[in-house]
PDB file of N, CA and C in Angstrom:
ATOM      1  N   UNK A   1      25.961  62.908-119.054  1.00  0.00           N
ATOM      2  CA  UNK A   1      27.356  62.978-119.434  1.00  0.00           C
ATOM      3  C   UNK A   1      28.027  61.642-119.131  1.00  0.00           C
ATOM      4  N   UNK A   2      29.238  61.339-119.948  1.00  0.00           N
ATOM      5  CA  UNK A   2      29.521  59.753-119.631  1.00  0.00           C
ATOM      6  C   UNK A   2      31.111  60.266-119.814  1.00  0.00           C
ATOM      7  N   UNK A   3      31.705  58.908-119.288  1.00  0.00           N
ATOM      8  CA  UNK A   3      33.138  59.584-118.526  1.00  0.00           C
ATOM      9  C   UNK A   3      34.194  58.593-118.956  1.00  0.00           C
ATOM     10  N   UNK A   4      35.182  58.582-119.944  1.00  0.00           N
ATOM     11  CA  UNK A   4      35.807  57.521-120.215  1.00  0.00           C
ATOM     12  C   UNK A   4      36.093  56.632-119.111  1.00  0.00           C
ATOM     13  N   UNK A   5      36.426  56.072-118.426  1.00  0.00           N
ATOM     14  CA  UNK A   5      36.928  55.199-117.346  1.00  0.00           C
ATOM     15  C   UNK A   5      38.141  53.925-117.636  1.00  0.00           C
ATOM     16  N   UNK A   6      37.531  53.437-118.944  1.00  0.00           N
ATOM     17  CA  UNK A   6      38.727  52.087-119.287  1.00  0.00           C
ATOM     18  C   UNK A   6      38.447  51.968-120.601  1.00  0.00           C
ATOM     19  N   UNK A   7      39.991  51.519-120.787  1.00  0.00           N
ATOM     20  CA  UNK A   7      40.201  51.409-122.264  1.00  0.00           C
ATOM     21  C   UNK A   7      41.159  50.118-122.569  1.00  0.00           C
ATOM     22  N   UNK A   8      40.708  48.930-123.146  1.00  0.00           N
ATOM     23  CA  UNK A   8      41.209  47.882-123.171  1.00  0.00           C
ATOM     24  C   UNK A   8      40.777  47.001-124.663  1.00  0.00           C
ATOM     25  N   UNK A   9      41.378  46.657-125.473  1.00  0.00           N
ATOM     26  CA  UNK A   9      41.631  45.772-126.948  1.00  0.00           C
ATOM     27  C   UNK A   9      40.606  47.097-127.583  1.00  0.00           C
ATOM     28  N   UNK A  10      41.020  48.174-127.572  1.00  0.00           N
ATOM     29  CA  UNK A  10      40.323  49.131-128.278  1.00  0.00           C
ATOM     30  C   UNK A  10      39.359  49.558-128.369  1.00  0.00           C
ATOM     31  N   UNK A  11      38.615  49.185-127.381  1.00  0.00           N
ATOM     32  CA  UNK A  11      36.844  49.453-126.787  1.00  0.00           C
ATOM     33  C   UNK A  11      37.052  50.468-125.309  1.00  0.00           C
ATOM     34  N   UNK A  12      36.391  51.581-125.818  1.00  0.00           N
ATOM     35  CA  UNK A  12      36.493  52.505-124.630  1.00  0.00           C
ATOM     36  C   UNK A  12      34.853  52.071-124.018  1.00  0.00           C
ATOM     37  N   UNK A  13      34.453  51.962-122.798  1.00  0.00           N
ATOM     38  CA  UNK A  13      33.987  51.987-121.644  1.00  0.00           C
ATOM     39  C   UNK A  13      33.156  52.808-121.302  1.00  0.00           C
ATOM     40  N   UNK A  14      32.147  53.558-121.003  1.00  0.00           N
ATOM     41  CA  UNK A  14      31.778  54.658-120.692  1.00  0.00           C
ATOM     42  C   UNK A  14      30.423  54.452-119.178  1.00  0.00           C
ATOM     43  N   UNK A  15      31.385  55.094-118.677  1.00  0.00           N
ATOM     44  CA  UNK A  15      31.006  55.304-116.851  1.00  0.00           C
ATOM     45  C   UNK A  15      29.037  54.954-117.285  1.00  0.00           C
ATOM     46  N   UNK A  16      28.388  55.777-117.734  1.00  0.00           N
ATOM     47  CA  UNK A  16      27.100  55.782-118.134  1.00  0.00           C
ATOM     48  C   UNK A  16      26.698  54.804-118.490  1.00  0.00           C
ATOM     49  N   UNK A  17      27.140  53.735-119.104  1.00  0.00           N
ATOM     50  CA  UNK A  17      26.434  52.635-119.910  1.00  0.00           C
ATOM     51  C   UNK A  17      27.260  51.572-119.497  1.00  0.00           C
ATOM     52  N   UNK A  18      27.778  51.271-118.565  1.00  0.00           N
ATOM     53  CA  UNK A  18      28.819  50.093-117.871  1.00  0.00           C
ATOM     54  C   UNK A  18      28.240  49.562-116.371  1.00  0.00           C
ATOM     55  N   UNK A  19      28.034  48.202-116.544  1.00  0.00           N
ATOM     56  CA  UNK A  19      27.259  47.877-114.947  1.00  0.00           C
ATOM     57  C   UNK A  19      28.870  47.127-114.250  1.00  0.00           C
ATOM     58  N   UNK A  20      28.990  47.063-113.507  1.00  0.00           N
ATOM     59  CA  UNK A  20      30.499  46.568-112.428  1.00  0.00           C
ATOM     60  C   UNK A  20      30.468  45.012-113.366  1.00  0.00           C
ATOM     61  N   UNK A  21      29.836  44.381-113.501  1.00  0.00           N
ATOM     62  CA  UNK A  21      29.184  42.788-113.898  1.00  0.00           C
ATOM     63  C   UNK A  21      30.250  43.000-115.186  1.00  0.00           C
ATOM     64  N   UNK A  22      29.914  44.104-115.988  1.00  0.00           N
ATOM     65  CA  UNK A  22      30.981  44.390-117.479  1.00  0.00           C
ATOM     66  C   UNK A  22      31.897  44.078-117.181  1.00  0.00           C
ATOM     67  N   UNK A  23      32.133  45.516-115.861  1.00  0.00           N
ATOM     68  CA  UNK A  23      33.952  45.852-115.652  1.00  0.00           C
ATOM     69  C   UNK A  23      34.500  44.510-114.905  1.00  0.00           C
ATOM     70  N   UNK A  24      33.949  43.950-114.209  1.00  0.00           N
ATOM     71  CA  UNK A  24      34.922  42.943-113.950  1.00  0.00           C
ATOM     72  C   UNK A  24      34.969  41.292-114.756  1.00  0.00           C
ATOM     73  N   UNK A  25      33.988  41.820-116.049  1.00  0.00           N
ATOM     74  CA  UNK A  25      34.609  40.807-117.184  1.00  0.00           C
ATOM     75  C   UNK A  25      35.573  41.059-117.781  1.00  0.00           C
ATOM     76  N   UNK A  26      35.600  42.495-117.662  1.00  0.00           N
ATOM     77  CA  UNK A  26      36.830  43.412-118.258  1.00  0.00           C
ATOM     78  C   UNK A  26      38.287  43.045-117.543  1.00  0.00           C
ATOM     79  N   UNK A  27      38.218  43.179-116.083  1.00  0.00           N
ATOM     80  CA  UNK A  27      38.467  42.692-115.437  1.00  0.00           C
ATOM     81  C   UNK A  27      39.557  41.242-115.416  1.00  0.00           C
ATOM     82  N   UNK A  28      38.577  39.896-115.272  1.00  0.00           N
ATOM     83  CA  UNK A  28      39.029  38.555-115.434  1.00  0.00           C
ATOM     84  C   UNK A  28      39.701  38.594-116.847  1.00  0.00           C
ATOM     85  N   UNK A  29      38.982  38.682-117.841  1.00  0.00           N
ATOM     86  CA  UNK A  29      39.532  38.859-119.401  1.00  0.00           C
ATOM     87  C   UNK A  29      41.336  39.338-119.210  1.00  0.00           C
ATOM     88  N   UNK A  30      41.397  40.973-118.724  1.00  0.00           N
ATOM     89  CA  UNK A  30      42.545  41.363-118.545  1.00  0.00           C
ATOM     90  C   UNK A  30      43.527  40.307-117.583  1.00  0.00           C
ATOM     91  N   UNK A  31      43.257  39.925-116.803  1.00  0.00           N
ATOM     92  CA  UNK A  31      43.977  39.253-115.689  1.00  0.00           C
ATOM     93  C   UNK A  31      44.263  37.756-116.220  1.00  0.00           C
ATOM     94  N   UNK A  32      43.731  37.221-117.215  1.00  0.00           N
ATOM     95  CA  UNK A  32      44.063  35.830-118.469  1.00  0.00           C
ATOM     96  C   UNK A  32      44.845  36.341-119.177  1.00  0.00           C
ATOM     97  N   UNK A  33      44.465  37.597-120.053  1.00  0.00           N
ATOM     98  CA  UNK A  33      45.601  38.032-121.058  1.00  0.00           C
ATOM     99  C   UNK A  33      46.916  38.172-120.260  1.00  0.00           C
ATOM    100  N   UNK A  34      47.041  38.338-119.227  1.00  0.00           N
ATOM    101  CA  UNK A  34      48.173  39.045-118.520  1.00  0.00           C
ATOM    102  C   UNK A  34      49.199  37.866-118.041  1.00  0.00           C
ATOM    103  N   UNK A  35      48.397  37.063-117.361  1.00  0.00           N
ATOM    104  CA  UNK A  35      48.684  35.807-117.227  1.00  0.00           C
ATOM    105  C   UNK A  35      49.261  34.813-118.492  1.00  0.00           C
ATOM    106  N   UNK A  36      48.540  34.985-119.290  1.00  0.00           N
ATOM    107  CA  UNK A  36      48.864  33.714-120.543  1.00  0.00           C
ATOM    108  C   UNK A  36      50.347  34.874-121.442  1.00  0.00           C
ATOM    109  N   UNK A  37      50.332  36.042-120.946  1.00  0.00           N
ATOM    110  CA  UNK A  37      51.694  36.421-122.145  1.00  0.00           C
ATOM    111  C   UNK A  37      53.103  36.412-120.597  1.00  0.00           C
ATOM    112  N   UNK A  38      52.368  35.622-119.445  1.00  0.00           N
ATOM    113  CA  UNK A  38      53.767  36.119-118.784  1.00  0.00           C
ATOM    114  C   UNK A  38      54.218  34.552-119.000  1.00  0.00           C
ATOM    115  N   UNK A  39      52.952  33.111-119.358  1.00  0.00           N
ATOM    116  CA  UNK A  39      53.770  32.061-118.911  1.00  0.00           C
ATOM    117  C   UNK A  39      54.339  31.453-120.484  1.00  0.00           C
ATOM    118  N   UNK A  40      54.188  32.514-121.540  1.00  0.00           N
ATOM    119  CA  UNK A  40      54.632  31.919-122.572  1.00  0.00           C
ATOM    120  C   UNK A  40      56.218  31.839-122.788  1.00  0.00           C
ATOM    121  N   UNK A  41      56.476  31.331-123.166  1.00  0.00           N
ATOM    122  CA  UNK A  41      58.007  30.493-123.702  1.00  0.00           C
ATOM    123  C   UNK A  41      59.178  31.808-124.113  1.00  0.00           C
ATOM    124  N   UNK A  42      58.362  32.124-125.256  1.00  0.00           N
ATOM    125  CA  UNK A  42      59.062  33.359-126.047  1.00  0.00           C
ATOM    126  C   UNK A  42      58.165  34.640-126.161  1.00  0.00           C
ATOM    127  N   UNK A  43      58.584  35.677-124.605  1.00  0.00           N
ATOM    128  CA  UNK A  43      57.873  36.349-124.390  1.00  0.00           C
ATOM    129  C   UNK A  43      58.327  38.243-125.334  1.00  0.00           C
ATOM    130  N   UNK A  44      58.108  38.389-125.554  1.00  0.00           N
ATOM    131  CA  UNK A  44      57.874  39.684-126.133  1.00  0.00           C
ATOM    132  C   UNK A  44      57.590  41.366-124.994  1.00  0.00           C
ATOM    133  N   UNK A  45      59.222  41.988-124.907  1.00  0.00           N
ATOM    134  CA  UNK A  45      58.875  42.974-123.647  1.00  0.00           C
ATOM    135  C   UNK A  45      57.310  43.665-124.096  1.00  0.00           C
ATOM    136  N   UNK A  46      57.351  44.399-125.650  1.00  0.00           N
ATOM    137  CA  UNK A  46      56.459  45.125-125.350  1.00  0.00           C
ATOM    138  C   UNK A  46      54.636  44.302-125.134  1.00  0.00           C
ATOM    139  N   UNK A  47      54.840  43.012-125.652  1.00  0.00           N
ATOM    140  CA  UNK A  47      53.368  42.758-125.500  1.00  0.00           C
ATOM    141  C   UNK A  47      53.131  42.198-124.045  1.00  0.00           C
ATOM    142  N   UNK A  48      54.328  41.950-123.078  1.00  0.00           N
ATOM    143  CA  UNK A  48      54.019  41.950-121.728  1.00  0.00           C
ATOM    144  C   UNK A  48      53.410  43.022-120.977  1.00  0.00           C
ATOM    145  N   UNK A  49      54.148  44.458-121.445  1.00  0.00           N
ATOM    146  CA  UNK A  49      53.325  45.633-120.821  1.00  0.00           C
ATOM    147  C   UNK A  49      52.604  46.122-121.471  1.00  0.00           C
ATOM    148  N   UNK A  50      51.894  45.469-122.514  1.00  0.00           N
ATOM    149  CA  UNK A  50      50.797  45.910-123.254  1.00  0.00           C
ATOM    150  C   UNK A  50      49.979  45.209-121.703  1.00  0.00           C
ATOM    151  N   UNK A  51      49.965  43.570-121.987  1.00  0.00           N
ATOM    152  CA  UNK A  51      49.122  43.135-121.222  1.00  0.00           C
ATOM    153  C   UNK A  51      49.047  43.866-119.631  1.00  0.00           C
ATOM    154  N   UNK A  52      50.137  43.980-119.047  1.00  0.00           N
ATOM    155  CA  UNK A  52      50.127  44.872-117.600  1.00  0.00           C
ATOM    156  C   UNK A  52      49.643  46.349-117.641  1.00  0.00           C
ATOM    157  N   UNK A  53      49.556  46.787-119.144  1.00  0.00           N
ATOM    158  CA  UNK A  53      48.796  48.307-118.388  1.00  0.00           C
ATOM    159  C   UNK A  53      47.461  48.286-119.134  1.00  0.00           C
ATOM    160  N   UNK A  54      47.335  46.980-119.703  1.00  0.00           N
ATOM    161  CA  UNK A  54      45.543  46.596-119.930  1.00  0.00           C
ATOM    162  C   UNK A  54      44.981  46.376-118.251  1.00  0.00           C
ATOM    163  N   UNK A  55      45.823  45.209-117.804  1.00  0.00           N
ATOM    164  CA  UNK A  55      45.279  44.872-116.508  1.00  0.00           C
ATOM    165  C   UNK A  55      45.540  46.229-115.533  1.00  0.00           C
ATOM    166  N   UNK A  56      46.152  46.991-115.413  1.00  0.00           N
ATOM    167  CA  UNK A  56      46.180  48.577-114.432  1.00  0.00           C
ATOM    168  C   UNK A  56      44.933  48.774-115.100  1.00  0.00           C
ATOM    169  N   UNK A  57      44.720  49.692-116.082  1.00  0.00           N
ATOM    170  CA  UNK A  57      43.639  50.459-116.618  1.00  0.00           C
ATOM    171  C   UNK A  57      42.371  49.185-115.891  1.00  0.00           C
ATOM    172  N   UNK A  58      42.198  48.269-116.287  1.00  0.00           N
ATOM    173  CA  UNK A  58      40.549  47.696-115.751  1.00  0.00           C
ATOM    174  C   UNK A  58      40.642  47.321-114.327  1.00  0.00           C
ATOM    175  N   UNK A  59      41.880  47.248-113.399  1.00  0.00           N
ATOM    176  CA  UNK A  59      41.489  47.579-112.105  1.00  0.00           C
ATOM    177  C   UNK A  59      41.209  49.125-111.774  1.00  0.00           C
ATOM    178  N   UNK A  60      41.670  49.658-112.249  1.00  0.00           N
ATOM    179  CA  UNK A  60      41.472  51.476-112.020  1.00  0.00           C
ATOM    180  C   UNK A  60      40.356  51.602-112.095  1.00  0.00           C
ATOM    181  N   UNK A  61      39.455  51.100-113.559  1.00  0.00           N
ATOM    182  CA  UNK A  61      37.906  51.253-113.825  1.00  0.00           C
ATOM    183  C   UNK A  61      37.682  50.610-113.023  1.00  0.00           C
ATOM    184  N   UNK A  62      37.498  49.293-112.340  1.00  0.00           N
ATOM    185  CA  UNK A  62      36.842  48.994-111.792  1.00  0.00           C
ATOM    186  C   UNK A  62      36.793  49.601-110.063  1.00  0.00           C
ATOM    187  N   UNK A  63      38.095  50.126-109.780  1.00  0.00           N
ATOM    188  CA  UNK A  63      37.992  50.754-108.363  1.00  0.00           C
ATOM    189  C   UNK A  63      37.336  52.339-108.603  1.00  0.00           C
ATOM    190  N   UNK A  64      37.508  52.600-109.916  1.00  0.00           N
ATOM    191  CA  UNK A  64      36.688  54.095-110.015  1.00  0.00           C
ATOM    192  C   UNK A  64      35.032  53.862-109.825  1.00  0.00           C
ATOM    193  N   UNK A  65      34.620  52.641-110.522  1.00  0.00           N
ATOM    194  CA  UNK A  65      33.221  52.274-110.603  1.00  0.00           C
ATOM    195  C   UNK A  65      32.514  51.956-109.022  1.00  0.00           C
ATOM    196  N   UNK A  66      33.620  51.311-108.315  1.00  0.00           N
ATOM    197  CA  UNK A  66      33.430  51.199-106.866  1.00  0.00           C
ATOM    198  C   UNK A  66      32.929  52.321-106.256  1.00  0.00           C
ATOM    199  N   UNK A  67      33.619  53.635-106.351  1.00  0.00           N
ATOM    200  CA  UNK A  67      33.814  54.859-105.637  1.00  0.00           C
ATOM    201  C   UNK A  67      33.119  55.273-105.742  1.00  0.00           C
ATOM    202  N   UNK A  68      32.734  55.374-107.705  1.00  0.00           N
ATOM    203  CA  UNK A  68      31.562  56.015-107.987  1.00  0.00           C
ATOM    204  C   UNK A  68      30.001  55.638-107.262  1.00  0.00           C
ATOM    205  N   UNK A  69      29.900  53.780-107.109  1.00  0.00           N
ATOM    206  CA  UNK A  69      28.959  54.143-106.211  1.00  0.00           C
ATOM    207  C   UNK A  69      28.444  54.109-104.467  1.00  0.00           C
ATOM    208  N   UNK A  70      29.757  54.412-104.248  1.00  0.00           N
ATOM    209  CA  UNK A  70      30.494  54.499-103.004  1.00  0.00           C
ATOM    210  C   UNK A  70      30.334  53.362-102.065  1.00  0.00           C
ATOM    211  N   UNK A  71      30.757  52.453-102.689  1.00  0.00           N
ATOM    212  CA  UNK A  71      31.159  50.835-102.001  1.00  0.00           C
ATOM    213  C   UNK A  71      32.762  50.750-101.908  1.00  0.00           C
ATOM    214  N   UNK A  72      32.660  50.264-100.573  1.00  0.00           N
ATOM    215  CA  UNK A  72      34.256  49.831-100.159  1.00  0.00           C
ATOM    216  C   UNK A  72      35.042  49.141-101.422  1.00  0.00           C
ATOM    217  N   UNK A  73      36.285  49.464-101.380  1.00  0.00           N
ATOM    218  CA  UNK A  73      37.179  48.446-102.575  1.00  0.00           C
ATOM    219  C   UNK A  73      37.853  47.576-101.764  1.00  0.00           C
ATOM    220  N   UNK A  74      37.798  46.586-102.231  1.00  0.00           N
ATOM    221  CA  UNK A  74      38.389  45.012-101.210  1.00  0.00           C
ATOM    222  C   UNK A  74      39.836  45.501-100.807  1.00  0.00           C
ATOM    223  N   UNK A  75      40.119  45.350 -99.982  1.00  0.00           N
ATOM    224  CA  UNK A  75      41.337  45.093 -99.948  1.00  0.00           C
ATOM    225  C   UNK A  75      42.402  44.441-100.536  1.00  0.00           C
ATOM    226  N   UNK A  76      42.057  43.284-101.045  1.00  0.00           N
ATOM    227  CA  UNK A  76      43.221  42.484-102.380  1.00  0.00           C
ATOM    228  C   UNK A  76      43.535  43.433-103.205  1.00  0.00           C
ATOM    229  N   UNK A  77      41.829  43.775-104.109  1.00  0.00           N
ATOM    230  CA  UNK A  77      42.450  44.706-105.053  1.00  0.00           C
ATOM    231  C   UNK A  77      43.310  46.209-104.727  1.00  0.00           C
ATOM    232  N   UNK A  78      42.999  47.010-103.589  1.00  0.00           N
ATOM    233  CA  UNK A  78      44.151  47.854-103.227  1.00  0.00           C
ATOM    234  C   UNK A  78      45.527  47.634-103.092  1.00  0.00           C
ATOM    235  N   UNK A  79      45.508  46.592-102.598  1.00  0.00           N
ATOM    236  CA  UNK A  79      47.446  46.065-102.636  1.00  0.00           C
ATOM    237  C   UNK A  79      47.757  45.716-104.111  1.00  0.00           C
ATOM    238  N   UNK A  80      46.611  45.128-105.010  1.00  0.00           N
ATOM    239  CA  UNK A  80      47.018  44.815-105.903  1.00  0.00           C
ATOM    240  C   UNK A  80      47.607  46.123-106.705  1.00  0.00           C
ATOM    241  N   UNK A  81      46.203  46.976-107.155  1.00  0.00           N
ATOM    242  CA  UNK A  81      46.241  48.428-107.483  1.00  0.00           C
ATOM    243  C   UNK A  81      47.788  49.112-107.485  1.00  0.00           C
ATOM    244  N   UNK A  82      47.948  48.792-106.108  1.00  0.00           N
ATOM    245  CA  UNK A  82      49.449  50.060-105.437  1.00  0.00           C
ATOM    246  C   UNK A  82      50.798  48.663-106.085  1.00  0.00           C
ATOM    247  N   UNK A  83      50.549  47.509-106.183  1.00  0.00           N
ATOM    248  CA  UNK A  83      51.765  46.670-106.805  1.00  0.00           C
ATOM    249  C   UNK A  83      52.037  46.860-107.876  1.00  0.00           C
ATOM    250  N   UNK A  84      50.404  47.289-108.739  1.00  0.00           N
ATOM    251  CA  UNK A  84      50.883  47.229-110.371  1.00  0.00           C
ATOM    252  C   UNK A  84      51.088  48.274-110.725  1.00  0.00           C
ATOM    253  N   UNK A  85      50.547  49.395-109.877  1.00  0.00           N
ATOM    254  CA  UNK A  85      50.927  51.028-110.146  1.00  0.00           C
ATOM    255  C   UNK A  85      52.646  51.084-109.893  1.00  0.00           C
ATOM    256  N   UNK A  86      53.360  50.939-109.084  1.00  0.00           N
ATOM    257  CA  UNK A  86      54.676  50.556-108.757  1.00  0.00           C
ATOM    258  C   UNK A  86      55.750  49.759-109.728  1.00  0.00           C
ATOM    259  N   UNK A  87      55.197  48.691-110.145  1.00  0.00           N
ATOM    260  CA  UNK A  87      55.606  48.033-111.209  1.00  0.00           C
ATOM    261  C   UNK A  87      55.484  49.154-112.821  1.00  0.00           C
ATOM    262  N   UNK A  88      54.559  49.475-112.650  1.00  0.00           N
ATOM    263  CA  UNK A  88      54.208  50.184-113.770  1.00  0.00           C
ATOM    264  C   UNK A  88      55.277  51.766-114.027  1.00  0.00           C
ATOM    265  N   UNK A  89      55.186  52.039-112.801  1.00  0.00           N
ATOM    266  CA  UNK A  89      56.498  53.757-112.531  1.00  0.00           C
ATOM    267  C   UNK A  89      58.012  52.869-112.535  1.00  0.00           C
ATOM    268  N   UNK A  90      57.732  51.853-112.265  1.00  0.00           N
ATOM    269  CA  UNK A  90      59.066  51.136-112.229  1.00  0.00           C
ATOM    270  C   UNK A  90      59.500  50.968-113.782  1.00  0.00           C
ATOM    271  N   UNK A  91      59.098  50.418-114.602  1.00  0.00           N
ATOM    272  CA  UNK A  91      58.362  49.752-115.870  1.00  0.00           C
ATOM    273  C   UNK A  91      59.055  51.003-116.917  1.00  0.00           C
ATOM    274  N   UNK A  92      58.603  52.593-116.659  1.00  0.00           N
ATOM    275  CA  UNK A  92      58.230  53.570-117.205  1.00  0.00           C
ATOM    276  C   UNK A  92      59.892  54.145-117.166  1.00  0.00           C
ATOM    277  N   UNK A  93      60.521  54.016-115.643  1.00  0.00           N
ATOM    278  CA  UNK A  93      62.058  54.463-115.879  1.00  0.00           C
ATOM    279  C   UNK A  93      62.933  53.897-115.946  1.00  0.00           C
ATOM    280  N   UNK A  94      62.900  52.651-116.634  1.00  0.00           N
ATOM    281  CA  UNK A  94      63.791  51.704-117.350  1.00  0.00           C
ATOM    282  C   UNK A  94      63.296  50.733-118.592  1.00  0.00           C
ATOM    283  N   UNK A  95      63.448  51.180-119.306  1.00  0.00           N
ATOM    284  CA  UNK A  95      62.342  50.172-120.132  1.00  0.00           C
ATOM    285  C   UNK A  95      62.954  49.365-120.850  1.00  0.00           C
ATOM    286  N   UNK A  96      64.335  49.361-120.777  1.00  0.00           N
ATOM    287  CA  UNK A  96      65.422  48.333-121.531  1.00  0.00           C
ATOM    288  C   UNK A  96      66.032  47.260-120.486  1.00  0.00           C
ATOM    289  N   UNK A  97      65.111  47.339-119.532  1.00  0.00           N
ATOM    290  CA  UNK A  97      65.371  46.237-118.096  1.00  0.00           C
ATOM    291  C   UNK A  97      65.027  44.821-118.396  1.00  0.00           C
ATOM    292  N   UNK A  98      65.543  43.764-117.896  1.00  0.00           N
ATOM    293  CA  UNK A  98      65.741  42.441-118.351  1.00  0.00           C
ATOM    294  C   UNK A  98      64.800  42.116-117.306  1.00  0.00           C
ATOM    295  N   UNK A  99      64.212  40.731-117.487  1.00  0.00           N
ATOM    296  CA  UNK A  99      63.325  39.816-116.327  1.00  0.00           C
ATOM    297  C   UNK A  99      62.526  40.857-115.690  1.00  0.00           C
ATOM    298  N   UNK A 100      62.007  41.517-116.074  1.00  0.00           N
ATOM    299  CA  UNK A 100      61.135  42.120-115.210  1.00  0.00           C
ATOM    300  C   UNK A 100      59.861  41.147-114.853  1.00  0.00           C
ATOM    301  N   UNK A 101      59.362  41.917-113.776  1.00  0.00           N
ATOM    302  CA  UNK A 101      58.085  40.900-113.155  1.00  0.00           C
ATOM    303  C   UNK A 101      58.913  39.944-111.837  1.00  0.00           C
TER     304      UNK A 101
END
């Protein structure tokens, strides 16, 4: 049985056929996209939180992939995890909010 886990530029993931080596290309990839739409000029709200809940979803997979094979998750990425989850509930009950980030 295989288990969605992440879903990012329209390629779903599947727990079964994904080595960590993937997910955290998945990973870096997300964390460039995320990066390159926050330092552009003329930024666009919705393709900023496109890029921020690409980058949530492939830290999630990748801390689910952790668990799954029951290895510690770093600590960076947990603070990170609980910042962008926060940002993200933040994100969700205002969405006509200026300067966010």
């Amino acid at each position: 049985m295989t288990v969605p886990i992440a879903q990012t530029s329209g390629a779903v993931r599947q727990l079964g056929d994904t080595s960590l080596a993937l997910l955290h290309a998945d990973l870096v990839a997300a964390r460039s996209a995320h990066q390159l739409e926050r330092s552009r000029a003329q930024r666009l709200p919705h393709d900023r939180d496109v890029a921020a809940a690409d980058l949530l979803a492939c830290l999630e997979a990748f801390k689910d992939a952790l668990e799954a094979r029951r290895l510690p998750i770093p600590r960076g990425m947990r603070d990170e995890l609980r910042l962008r989850r926060r940002l993200s509930e933040s994100g969700e009950r205002s969405p006509g909010r200026k300067g966010a980030y």
